[in-house]
PDB file of N, CA and C in Angstrom:
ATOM      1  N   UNK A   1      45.179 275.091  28.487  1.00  0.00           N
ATOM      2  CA  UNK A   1      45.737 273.855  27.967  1.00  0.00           C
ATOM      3  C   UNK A   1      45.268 273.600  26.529  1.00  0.00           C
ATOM      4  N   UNK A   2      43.934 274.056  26.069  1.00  0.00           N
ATOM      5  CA  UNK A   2      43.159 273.346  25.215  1.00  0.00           C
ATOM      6  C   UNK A   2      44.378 274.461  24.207  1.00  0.00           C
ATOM      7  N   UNK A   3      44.186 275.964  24.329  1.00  0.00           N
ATOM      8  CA  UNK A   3      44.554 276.929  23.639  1.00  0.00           C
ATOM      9  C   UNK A   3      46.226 276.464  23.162  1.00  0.00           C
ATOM     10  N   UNK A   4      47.256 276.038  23.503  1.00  0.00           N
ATOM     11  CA  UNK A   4      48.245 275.397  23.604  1.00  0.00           C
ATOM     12  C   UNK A   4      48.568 274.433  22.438  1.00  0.00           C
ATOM     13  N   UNK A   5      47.336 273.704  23.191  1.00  0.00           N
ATOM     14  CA  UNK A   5      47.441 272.251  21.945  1.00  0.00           C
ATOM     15  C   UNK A   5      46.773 272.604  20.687  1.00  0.00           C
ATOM     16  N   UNK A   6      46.109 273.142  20.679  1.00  0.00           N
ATOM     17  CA  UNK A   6      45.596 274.381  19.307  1.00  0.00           C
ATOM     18  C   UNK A   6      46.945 274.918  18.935  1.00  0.00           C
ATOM     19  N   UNK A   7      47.298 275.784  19.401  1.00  0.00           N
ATOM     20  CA  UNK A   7      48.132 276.186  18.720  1.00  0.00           C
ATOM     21  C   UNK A   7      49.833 275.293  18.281  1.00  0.00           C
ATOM     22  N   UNK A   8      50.123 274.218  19.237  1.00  0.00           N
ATOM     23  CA  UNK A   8      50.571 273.328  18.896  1.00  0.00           C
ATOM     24  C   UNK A   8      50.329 272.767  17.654  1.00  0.00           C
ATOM     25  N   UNK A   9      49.494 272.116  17.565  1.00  0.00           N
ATOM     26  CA  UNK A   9      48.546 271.681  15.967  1.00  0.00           C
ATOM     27  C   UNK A   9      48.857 272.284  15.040  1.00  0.00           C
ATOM     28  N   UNK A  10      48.412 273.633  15.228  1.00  0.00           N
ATOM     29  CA  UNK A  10      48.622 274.829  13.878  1.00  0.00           C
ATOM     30  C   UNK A  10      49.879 274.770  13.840  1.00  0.00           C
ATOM     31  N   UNK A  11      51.172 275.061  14.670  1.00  0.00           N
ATOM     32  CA  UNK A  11      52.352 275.219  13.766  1.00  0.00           C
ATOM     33  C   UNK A  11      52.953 273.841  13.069  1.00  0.00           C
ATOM     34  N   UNK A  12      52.167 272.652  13.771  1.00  0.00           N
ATOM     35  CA  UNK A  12      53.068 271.323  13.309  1.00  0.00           C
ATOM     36  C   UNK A  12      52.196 271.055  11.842  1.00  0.00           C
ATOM     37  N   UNK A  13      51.004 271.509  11.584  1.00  0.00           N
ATOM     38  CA  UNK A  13      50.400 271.395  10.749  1.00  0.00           C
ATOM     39  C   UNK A  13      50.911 271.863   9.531  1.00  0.00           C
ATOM     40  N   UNK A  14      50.909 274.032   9.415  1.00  0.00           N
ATOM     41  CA  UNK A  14      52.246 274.392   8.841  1.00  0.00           C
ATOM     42  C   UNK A  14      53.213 274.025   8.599  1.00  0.00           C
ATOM     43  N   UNK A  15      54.232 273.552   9.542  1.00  0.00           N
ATOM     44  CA  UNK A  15      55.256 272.891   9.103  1.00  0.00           C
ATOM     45  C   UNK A  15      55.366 271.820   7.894  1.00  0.00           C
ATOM     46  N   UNK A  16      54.199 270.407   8.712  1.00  0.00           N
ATOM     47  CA  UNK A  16      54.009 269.656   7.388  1.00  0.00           C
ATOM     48  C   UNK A  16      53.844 270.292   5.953  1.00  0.00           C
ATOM     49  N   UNK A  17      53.545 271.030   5.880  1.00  0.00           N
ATOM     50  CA  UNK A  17      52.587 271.877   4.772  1.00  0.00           C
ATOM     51  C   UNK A  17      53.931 272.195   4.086  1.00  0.00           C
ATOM     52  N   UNK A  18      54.947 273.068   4.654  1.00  0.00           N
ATOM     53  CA  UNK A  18      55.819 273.405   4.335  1.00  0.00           C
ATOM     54  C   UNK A  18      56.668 272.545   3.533  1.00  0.00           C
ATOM     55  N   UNK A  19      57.106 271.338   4.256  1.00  0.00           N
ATOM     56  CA  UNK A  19      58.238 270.312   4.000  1.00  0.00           C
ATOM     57  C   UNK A  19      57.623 269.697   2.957  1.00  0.00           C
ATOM     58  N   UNK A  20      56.523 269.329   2.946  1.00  0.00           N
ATOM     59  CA  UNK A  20      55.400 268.536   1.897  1.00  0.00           C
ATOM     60  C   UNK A  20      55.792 269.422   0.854  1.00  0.00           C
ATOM     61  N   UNK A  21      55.691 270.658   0.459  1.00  0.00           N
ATOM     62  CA  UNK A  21      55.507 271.415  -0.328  1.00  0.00           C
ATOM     63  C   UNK A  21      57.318 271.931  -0.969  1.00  0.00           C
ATOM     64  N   UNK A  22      58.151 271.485  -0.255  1.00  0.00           N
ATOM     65  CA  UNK A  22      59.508 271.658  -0.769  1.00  0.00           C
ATOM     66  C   UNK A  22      59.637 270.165  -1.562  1.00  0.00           C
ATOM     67  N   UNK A  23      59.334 268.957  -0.816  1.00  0.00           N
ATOM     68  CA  UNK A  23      59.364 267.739  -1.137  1.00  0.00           C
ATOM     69  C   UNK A  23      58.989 267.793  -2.603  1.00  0.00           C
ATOM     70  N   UNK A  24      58.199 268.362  -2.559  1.00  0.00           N
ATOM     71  CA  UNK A  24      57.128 267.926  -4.553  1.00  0.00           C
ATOM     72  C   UNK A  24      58.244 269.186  -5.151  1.00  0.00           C
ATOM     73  N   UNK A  25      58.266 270.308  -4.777  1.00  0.00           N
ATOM     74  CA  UNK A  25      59.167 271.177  -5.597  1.00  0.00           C
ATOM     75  C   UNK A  25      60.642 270.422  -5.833  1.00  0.00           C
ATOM     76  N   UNK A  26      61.059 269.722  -4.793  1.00  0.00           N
ATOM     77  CA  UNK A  26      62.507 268.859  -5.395  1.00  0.00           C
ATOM     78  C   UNK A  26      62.445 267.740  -6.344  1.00  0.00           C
ATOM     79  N   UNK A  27      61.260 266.817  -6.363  1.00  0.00           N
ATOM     80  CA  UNK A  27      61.005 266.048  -7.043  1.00  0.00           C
ATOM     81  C   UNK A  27      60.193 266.605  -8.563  1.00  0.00           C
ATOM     82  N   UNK A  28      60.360 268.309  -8.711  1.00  0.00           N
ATOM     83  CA  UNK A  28      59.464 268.679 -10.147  1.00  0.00           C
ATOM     84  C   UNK A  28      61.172 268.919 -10.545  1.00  0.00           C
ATOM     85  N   UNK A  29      62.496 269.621  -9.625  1.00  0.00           N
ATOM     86  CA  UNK A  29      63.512 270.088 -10.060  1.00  0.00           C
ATOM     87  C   UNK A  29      64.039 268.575 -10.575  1.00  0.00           C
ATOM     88  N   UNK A  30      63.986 267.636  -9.758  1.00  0.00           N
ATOM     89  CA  UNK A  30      65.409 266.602 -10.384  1.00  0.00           C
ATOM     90  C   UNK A  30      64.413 265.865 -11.096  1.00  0.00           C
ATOM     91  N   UNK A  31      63.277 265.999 -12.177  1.00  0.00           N
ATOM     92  CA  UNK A  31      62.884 265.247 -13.182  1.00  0.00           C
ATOM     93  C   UNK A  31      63.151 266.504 -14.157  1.00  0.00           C
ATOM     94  N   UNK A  32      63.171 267.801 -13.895  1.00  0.00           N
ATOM     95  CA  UNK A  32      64.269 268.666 -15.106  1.00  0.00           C
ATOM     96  C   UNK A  32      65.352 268.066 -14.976  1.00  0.00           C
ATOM     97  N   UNK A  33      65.980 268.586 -13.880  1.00  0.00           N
ATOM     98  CA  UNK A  33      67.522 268.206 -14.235  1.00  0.00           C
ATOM     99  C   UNK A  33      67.737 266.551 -14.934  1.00  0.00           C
ATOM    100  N   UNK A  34      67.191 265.743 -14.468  1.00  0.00           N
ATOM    101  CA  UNK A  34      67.175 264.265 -15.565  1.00  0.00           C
ATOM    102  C   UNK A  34      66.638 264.093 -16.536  1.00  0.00           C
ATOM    103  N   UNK A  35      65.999 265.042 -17.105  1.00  0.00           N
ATOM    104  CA  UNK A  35      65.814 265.523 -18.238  1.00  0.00           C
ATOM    105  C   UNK A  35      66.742 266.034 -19.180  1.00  0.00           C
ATOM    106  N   UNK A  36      67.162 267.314 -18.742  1.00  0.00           N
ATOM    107  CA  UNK A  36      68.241 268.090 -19.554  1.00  0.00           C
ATOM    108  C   UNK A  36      69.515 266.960 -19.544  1.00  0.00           C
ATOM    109  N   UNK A  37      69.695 266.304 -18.399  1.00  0.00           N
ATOM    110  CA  UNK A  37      71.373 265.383 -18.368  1.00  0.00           C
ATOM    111  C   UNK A  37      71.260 264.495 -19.769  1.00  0.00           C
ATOM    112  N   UNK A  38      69.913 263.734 -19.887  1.00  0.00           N
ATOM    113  CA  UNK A  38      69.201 262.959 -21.477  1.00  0.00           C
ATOM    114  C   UNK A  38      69.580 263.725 -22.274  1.00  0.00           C
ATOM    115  N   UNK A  39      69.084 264.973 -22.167  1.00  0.00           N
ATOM    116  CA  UNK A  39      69.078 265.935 -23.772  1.00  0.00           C
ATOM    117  C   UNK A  39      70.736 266.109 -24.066  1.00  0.00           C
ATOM    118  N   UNK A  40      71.630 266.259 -22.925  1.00  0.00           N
ATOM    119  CA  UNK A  40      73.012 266.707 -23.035  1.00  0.00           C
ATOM    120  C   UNK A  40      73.496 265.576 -23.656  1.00  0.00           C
ATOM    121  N   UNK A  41      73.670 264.175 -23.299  1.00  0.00           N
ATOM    122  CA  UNK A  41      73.809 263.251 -23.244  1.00  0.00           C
ATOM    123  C   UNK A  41      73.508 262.422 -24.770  1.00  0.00           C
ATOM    124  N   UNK A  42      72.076 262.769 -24.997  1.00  0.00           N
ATOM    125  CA  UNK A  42      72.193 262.668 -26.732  1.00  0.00           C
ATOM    126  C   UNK A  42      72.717 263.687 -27.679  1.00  0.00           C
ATOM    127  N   UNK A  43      72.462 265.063 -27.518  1.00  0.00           N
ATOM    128  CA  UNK A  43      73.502 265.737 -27.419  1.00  0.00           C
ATOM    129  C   UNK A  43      74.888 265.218 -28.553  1.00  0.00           C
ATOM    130  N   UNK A  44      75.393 265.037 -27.076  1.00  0.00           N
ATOM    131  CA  UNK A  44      77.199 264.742 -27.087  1.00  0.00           C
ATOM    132  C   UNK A  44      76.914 263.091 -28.512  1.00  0.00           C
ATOM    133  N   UNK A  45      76.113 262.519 -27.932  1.00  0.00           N
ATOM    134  CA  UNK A  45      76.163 261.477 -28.952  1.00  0.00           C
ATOM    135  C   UNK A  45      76.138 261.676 -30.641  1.00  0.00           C
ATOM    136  N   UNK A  46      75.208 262.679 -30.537  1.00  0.00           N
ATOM    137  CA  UNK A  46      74.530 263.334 -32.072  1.00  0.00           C
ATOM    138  C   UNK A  46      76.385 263.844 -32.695  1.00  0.00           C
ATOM    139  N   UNK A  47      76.902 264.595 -31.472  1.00  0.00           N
ATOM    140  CA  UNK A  47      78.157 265.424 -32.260  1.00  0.00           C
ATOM    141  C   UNK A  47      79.130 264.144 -32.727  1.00  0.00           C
ATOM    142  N   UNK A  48      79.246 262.998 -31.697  1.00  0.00           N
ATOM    143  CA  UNK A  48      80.100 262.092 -32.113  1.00  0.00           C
ATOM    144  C   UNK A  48      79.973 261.441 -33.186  1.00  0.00           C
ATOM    145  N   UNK A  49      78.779 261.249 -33.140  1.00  0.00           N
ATOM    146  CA  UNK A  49      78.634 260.681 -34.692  1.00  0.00           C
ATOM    147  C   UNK A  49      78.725 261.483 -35.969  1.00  0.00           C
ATOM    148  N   UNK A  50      78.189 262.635 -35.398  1.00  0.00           N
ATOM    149  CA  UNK A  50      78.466 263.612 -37.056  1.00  0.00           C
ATOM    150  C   UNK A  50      80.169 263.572 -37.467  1.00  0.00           C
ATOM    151  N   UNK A  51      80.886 263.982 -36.158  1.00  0.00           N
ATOM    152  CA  UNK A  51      82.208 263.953 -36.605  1.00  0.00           C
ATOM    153  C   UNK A  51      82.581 262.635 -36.810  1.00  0.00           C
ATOM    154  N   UNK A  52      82.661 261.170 -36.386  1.00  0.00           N
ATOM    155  CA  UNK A  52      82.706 260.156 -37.396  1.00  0.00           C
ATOM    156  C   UNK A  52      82.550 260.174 -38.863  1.00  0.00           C
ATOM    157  N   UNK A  53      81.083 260.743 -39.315  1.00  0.00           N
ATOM    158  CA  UNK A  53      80.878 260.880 -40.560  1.00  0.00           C
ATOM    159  C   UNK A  53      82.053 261.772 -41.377  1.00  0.00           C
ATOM    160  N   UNK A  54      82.205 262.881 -40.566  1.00  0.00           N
ATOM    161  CA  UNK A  54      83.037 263.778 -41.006  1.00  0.00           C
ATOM    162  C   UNK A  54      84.423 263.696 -41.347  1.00  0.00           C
ATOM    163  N   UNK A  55      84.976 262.849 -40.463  1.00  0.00           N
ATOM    164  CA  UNK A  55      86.248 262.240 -40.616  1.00  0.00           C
ATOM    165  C   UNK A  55      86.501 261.210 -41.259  1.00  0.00           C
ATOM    166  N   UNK A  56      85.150 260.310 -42.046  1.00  0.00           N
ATOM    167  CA  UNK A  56      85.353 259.312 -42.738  1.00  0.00           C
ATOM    168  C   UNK A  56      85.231 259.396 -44.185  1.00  0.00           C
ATOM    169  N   UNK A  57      83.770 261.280 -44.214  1.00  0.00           N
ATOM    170  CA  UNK A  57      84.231 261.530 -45.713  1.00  0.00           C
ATOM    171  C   UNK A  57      85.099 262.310 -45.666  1.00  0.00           C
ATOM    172  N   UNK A  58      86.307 263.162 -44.875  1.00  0.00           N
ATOM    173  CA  UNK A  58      86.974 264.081 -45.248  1.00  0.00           C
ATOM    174  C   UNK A  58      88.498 263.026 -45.164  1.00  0.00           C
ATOM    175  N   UNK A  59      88.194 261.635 -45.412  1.00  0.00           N
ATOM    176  CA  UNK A  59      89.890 260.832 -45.420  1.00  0.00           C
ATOM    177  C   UNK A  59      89.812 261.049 -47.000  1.00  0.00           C
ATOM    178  N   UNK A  60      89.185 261.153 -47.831  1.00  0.00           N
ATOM    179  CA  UNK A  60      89.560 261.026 -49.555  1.00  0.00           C
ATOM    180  C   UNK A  60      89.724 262.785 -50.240  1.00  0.00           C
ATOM    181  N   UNK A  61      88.918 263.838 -48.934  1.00  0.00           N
ATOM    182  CA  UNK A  61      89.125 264.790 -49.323  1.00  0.00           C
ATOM    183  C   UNK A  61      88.636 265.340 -50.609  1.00  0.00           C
ATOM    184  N   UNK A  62      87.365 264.831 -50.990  1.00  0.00           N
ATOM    185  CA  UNK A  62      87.121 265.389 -52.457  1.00  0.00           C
ATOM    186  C   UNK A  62      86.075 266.507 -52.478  1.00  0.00           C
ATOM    187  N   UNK A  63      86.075 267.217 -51.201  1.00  0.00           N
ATOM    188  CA  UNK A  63      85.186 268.302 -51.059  1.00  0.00           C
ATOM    189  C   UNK A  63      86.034 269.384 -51.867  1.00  0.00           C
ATOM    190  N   UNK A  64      87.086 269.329 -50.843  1.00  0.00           N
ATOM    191  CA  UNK A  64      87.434 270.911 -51.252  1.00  0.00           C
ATOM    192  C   UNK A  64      88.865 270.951 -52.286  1.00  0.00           C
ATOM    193  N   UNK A  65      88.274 270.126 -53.301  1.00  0.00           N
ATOM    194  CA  UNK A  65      89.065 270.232 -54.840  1.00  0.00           C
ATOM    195  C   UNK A  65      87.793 271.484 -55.618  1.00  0.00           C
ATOM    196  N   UNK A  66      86.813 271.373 -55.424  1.00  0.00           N
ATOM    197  CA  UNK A  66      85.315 272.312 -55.534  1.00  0.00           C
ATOM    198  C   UNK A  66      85.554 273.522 -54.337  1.00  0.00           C
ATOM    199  N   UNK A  67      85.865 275.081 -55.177  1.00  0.00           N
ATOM    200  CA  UNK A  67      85.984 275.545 -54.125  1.00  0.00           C
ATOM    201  C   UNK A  67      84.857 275.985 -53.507  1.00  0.00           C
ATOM    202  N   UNK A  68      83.555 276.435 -53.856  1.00  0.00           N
ATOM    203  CA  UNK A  68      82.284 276.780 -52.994  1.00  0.00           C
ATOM    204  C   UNK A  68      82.236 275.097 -52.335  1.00  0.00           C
ATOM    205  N   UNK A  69      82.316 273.983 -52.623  1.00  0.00           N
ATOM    206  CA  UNK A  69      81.777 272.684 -51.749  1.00  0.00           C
ATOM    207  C   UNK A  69      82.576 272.820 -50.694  1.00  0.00           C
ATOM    208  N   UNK A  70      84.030 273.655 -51.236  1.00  0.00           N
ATOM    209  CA  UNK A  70      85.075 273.106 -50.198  1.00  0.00           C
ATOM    210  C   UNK A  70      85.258 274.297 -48.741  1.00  0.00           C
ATOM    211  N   UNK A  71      84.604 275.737 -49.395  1.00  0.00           N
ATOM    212  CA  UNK A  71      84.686 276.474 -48.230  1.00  0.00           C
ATOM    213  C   UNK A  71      83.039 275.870 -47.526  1.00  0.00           C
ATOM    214  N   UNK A  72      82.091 275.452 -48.410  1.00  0.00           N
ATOM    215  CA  UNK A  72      80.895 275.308 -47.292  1.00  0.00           C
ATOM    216  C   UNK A  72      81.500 273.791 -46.257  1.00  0.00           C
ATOM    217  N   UNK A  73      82.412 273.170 -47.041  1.00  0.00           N
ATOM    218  CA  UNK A  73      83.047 272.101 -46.151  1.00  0.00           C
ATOM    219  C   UNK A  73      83.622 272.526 -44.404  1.00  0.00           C
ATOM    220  N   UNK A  74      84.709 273.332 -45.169  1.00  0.00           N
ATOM    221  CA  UNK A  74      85.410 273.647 -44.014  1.00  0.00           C
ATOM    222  C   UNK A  74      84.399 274.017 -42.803  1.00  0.00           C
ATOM    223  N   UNK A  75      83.350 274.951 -43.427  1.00  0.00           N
ATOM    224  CA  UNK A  75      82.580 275.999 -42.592  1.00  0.00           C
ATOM    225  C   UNK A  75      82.177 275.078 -41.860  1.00  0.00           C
ATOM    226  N   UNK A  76      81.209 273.625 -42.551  1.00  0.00           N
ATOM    227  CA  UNK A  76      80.748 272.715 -41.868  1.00  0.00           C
ATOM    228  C   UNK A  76      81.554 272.099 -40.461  1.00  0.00           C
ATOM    229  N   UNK A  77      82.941 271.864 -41.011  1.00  0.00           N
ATOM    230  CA  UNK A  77      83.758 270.990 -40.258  1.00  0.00           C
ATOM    231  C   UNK A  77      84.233 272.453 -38.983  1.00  0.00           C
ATOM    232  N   UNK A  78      84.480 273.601 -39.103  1.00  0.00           N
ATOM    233  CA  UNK A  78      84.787 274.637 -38.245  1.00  0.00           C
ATOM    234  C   UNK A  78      83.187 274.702 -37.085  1.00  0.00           C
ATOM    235  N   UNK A  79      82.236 274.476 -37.703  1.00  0.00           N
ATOM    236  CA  UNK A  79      81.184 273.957 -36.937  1.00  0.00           C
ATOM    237  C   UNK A  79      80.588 272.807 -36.112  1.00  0.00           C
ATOM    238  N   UNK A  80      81.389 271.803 -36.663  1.00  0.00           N
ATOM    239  CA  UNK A  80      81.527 270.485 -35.614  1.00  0.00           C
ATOM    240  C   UNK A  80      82.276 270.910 -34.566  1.00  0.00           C
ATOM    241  N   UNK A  81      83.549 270.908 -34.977  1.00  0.00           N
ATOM    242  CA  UNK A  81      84.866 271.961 -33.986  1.00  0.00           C
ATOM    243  C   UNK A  81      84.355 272.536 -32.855  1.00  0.00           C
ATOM    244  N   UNK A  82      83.683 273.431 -33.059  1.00  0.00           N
ATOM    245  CA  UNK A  82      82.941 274.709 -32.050  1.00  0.00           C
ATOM    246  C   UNK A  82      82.243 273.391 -30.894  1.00  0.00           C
ATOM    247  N   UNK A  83      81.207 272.800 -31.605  1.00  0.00           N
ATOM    248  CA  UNK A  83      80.146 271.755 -31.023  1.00  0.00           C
ATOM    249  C   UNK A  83      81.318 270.983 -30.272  1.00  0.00           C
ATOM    250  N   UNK A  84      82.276 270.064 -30.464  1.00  0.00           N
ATOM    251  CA  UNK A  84      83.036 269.119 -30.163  1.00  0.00           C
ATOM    252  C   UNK A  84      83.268 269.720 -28.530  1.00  0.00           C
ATOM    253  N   UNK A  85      83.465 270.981 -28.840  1.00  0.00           N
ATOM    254  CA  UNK A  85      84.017 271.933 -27.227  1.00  0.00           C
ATOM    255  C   UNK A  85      83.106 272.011 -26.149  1.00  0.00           C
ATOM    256  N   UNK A  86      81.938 271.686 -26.572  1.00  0.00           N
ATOM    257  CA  UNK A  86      80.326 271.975 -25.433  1.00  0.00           C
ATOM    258  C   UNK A  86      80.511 270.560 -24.590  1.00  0.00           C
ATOM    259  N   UNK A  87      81.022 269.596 -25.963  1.00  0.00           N
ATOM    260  CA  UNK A  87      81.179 268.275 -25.090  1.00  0.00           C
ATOM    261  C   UNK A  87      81.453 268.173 -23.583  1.00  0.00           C
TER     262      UNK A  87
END
């Protein structure tokens, strides 16, 4: 009987051990993952605003009357573009 409840003990003990030990590993994963969702999240904000900027100096267009300002322009604006898509 005694041998039983011994060994009873030991596997419920294990077990705890186990579940305890997935418990803290889920709670180390979803403070990454709510982490990275922040980083994405400012992110997406950072691009919106650059392209605001972008679209508010490219309404007068006086980059690319300058052609080196105006191809590093485009390049710039072909690089928001790309970013806009991760959104």
């Amino acid at each position: 009987m005694v041998i039983i409840l011994n060994i009873g003990i030991w596997i419920i003990s294990i077990l705890v051990y186990i579940i305890w030990n997935q418990y803290k590993r889920n709670e180390k994963l979803e403070e990454i993952a709510t982490k990275q969702a922040d980083f994405i999240s400012e992110t997406k904000n950072t691009v919106d605003q650059v392209t605001k900027m972008f679209d508010t100096i490219d309404e007068q267009q006086i980059f690319r009357a300058n052609d080196y300002v105006g191809h590093m322009w485009l390049e710039l604006k072909a690089l928001n573009e790309a970013l806009k898509n991760y959104k």
